[in-house]
C-alpha atoms as a PDB file:
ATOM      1  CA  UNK A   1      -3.598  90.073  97.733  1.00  0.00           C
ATOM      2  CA  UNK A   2      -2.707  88.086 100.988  1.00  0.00           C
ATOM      3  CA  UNK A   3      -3.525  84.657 100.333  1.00  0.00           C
ATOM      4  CA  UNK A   4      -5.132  82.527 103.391  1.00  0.00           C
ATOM      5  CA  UNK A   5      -5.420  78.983 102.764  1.00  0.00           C
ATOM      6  CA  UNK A   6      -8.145  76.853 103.150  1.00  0.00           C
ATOM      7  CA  UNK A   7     -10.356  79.737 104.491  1.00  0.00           C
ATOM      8  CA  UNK A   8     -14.054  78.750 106.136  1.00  0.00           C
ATOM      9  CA  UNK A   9     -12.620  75.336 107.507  1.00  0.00           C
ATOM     10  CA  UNK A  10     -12.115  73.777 104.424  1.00  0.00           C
ATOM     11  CA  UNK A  11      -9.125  71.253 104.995  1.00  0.00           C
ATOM     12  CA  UNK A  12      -6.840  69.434 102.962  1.00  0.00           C
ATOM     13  CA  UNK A  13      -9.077  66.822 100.833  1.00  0.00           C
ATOM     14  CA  UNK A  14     -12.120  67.901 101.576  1.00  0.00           C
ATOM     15  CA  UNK A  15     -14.598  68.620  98.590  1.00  0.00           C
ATOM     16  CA  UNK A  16     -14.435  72.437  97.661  1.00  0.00           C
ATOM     17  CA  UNK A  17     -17.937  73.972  98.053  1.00  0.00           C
ATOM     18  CA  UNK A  18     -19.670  76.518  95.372  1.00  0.00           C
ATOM     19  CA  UNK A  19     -19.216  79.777  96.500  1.00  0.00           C
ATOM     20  CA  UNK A  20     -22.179  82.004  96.314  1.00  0.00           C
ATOM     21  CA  UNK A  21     -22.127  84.090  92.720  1.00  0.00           C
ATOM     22  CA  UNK A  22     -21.533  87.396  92.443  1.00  0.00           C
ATOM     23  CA  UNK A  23     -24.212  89.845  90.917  1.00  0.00           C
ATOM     24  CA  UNK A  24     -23.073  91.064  87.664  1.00  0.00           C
ATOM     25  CA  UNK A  25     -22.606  94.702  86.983  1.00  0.00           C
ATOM     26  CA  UNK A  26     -25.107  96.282  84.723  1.00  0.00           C
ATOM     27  CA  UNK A  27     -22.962  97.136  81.106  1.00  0.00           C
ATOM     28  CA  UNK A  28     -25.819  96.792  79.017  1.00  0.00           C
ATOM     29  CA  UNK A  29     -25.454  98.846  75.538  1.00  0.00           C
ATOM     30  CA  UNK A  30     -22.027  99.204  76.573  1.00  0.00           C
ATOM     31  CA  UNK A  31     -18.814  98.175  74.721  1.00  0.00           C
ATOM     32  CA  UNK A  32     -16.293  96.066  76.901  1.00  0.00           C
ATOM     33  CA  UNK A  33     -12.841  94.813  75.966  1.00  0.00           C
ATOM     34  CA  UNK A  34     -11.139  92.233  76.703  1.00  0.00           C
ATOM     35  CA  UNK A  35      -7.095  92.708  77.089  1.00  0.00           C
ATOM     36  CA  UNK A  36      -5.348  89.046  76.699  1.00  0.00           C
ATOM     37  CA  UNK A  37      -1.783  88.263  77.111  1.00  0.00           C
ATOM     38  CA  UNK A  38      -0.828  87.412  73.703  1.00  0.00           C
ATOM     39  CA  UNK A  39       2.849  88.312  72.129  1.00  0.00           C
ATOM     40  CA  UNK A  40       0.844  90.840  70.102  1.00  0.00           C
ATOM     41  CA  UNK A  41      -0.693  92.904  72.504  1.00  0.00           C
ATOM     42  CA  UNK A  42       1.167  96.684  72.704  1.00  0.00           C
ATOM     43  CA  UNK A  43       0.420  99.035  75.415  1.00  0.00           C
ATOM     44  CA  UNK A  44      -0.843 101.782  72.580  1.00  0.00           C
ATOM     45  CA  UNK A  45      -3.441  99.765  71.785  1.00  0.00           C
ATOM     46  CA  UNK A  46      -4.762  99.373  75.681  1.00  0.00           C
ATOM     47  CA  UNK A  47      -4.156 103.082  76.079  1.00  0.00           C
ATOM     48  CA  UNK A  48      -6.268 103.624  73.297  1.00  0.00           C
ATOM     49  CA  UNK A  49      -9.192 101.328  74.335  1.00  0.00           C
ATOM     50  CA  UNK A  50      -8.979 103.036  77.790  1.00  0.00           C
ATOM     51  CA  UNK A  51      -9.058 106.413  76.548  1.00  0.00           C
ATOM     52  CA  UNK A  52     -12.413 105.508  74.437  1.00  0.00           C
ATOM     53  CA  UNK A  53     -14.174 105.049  78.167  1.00  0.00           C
ATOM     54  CA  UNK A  54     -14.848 101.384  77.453  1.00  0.00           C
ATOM     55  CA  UNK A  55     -15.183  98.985  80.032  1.00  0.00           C
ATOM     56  CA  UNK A  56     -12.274  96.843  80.242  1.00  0.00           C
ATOM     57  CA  UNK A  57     -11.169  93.578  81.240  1.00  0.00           C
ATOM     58  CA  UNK A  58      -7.640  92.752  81.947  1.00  0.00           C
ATOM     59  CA  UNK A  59      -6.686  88.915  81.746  1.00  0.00           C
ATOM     60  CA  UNK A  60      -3.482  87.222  83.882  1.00  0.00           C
ATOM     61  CA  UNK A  61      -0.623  89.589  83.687  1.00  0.00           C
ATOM     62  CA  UNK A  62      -2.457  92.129  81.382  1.00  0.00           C
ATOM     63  CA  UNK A  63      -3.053  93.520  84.475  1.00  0.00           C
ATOM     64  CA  UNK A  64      -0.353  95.593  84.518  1.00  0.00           C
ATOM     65  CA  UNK A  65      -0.898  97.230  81.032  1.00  0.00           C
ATOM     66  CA  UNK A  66      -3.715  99.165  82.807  1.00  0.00           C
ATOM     67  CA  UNK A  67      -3.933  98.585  86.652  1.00  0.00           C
ATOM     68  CA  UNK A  68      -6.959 100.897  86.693  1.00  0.00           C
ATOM     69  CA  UNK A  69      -8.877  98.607  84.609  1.00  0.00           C
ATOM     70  CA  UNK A  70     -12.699  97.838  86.058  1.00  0.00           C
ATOM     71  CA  UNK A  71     -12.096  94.256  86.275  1.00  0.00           C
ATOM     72  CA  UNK A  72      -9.010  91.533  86.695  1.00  0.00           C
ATOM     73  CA  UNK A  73     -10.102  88.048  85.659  1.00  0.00           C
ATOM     74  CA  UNK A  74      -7.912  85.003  86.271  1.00  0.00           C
ATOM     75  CA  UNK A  75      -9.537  81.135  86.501  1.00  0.00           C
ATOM     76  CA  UNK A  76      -6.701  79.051  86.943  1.00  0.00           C
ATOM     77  CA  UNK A  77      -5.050  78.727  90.350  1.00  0.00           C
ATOM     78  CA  UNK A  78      -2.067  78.257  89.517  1.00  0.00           C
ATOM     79  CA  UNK A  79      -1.443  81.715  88.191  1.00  0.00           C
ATOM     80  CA  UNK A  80      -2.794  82.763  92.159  1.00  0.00           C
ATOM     81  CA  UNK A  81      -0.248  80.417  93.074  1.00  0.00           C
ATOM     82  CA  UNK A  82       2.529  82.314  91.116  1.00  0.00           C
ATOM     83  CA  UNK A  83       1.666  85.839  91.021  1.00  0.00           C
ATOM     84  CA  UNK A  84      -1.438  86.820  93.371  1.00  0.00           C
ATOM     85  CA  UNK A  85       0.897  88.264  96.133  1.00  0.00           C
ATOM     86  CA  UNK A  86       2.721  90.525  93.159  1.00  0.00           C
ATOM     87  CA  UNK A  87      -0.310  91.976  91.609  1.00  0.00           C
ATOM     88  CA  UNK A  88      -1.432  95.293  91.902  1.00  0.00           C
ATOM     89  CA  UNK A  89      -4.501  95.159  89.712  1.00  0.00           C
ATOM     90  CA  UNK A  90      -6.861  98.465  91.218  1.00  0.00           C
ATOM     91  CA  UNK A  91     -10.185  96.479  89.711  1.00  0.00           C
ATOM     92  CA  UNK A  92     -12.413  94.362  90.981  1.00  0.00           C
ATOM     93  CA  UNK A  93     -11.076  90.791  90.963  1.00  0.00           C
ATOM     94  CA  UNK A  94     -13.428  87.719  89.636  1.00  0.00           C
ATOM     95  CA  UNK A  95     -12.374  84.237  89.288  1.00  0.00           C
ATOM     96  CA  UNK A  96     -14.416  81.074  88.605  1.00  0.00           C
ATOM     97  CA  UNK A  97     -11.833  78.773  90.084  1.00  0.00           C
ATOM     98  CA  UNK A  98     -14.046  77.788  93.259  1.00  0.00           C
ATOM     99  CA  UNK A  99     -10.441  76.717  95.334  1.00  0.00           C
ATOM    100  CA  UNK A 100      -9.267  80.639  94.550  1.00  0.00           C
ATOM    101  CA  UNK A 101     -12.423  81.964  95.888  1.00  0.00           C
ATOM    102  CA  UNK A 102     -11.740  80.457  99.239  1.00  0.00           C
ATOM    103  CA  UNK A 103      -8.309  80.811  99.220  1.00  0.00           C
ATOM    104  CA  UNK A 104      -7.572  84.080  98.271  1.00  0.00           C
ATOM    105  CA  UNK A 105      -9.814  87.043 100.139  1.00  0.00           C
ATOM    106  CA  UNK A 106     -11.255  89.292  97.879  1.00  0.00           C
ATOM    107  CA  UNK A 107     -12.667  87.709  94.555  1.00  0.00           C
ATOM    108  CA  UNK A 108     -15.738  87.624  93.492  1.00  0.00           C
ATOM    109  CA  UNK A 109     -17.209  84.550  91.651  1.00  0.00           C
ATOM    110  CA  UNK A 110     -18.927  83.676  88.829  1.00  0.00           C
ATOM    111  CA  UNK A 111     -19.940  80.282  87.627  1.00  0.00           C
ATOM    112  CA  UNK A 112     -18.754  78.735  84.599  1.00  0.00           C
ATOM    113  CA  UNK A 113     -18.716  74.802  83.136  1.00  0.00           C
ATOM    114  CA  UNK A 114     -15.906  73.336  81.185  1.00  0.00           C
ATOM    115  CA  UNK A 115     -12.191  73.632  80.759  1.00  0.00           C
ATOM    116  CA  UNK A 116     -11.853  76.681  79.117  1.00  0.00           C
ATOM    117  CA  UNK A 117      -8.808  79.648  79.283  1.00  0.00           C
ATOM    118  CA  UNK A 118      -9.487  82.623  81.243  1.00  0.00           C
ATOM    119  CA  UNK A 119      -9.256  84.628  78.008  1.00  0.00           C
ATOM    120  CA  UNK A 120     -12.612  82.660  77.424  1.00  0.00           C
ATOM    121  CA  UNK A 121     -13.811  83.251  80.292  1.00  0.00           C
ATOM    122  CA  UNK A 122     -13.551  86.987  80.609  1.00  0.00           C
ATOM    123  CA  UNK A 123     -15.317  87.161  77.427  1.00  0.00           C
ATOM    124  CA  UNK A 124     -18.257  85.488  79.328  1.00  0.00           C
ATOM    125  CA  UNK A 125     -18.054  87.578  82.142  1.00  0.00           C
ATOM    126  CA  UNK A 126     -18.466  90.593  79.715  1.00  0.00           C
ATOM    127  CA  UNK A 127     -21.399  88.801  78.285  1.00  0.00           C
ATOM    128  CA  UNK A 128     -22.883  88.114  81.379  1.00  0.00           C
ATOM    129  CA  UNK A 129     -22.939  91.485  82.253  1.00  0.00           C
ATOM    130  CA  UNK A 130     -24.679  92.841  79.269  1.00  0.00           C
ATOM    131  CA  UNK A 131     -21.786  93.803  77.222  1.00  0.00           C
ATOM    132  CA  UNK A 132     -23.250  94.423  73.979  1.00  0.00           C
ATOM    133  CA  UNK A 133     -20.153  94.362  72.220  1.00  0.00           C
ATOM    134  CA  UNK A 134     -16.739  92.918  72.993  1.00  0.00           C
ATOM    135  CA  UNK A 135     -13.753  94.186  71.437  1.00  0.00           C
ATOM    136  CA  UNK A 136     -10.198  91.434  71.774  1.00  0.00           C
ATOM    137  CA  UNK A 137      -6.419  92.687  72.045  1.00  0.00           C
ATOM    138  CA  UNK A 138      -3.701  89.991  72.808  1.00  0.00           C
ATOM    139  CA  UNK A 139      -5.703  87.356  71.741  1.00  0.00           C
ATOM    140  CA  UNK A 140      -3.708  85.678  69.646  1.00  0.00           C
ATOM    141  CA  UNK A 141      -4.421  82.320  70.508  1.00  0.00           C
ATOM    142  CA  UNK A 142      -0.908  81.095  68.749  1.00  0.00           C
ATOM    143  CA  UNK A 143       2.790  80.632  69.957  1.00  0.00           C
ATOM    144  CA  UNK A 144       3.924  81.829  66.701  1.00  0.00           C
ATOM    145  CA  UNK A 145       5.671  84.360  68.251  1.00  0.00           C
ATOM    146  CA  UNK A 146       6.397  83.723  71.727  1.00  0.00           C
ATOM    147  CA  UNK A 147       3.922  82.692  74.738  1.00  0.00           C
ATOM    148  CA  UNK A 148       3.244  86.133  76.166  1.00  0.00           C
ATOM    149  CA  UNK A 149       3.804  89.728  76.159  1.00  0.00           C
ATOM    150  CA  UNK A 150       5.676  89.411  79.036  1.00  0.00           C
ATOM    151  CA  UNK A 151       7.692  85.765  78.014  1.00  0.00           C
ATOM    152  CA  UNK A 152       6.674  82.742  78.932  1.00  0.00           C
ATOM    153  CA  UNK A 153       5.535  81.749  82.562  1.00  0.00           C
ATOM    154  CA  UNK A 154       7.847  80.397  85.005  1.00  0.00           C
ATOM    155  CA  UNK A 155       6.790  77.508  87.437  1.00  0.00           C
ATOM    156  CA  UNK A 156       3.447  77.112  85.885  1.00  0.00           C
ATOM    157  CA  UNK A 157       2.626  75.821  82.619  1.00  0.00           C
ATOM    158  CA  UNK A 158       2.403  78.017  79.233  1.00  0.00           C
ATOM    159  CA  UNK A 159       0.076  77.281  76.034  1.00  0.00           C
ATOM    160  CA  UNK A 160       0.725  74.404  74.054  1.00  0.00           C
ATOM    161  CA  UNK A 161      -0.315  73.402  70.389  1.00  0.00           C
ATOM    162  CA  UNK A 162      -3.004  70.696  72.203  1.00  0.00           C
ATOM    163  CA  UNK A 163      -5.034  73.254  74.089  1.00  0.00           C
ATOM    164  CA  UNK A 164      -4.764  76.253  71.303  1.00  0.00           C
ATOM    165  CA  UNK A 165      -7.087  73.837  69.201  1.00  0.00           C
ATOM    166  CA  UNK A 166      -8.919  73.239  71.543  1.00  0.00           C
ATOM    167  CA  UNK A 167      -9.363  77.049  72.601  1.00  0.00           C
ATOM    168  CA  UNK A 168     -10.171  77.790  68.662  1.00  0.00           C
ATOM    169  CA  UNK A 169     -12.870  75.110  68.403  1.00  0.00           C
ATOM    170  CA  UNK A 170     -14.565  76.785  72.101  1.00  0.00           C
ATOM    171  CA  UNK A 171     -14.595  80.207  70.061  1.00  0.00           C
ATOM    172  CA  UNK A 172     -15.745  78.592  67.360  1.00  0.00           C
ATOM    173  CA  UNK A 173     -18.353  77.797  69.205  1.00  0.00           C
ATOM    174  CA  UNK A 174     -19.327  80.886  71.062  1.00  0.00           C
ATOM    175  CA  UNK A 175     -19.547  82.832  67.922  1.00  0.00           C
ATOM    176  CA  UNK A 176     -22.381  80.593  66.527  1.00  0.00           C
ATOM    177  CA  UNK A 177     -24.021  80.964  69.653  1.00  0.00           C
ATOM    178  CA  UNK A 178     -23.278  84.515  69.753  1.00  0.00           C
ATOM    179  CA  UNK A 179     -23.166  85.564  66.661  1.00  0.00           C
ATOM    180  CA  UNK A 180     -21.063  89.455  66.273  1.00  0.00           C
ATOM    181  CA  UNK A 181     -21.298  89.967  69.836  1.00  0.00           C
ATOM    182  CA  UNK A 182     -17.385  89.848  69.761  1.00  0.00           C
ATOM    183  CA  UNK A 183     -14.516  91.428  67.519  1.00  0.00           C
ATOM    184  CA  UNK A 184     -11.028  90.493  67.718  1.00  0.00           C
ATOM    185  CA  UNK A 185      -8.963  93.742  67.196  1.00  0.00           C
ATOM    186  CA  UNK A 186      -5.497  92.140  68.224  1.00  0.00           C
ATOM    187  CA  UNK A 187      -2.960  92.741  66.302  1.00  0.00           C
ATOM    188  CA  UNK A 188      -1.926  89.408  65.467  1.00  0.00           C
ATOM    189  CA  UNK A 189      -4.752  86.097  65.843  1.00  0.00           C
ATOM    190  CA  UNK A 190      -4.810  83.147  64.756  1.00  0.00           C
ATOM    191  CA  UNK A 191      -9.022  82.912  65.934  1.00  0.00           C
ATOM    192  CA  UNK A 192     -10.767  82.311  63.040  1.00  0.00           C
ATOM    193  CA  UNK A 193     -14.045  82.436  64.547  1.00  0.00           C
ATOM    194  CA  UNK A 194     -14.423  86.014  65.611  1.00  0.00           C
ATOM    195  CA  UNK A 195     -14.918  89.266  62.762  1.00  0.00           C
ATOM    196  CA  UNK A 196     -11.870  91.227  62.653  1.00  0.00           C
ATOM    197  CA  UNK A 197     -11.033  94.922  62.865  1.00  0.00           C
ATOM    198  CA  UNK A 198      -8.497  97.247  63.815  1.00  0.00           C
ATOM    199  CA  UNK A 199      -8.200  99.837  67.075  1.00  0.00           C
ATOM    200  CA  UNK A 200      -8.295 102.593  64.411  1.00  0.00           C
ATOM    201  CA  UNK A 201     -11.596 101.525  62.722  1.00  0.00           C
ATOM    202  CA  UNK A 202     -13.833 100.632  65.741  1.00  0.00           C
END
């Protein structure tokens, strides 16, 4: 992904407009899952979900643990700052991060309100396309045990204690507005919110 700045003669300071919203796919009645980039998150377990025909979501760097996945999500910029050039994701890439709509060709763009993760925010996108259930791996939402599958981030920032609350009160949330809708299947969480399972029993 070849990034070209300030695309549509949007300069330096000037307010970023809304780009115009992508039209969701149709997964109704269909299972999606969500791959995070938690330290728990093996490459079984993804081959697994794949191999079940589910529709999957890969988050950040999870992209590389399937590149065939249907969709990449990333919302913060920085990561397009860091990585977008290196990633060879084959799905269809959706942000909500208005600045990497217009600055990096190719995304597609979905609106969301609030400062939430992109872990989050995949989970919405698999709502809003009709998911009827939403399976989690690598969500861990914990440093316990390191930052990421893949280590920590360099020149951007990783997860700190502050926004991991923060992240389990938003899921908190979500699951009383969404009650079952999603099951967290990683190995290792620290999401309270969301029913648990295993890849073997779902």
């Amino acid at each position: 992904m070849i990034r070209t700045k300030y695309r549509h003669g949007l300069r330096r300071g000037q307010e970023t407009p809304k780009p115009p919203i992508a039209d969701p796919h149709d997964w109704s009645g269909l299972t999606a899952v969500c791959i995070g980039s938690g330290p728990s998150l093996t490459a079984h377990d993804v081959a697994v979900a794949w191999s079940r025909g589910w529709k999957m979501i890969t988050v950040n760097n999870s992209w590389a643990m399937q590149p065939d996945a249907h969709i990449h999500y990333v919302g913060d910029l920085r990561w397009f700052r860091r990585y977008a050039d290196s990633c060879n994701s084959n799905g269809e890439r959706w942000t909500c991060n208005r600045e990497a709509y217009w600055s990096y060709p190719g995304l597609h763009y979905h609106f969301a309100d609030g400062p939430h993760c992109s872990g989050y925010r995949a989970i919405q996108l698999a709502q809003f396309f009709g998911a009827v259930r939403i399976i989690l791996l690598g969500y861990d939402c914990s440093i316990a045990n390191g930052y990421h599958w893949h280590g920590r981030h360099r020149h951007m920032l990783n997860p700190n204690q502050g926004q991991i609350r923060r992240w389990k009160e938003q899921y908190a949330e979500f699951e009383r507005d969404n009650p079952g809708l999603v099951i967290n299947a990683s190995r290792y969480t620290e999401i309270a919110a969301f029913p648990r399972s295993t890849m073997e029993d779902l």
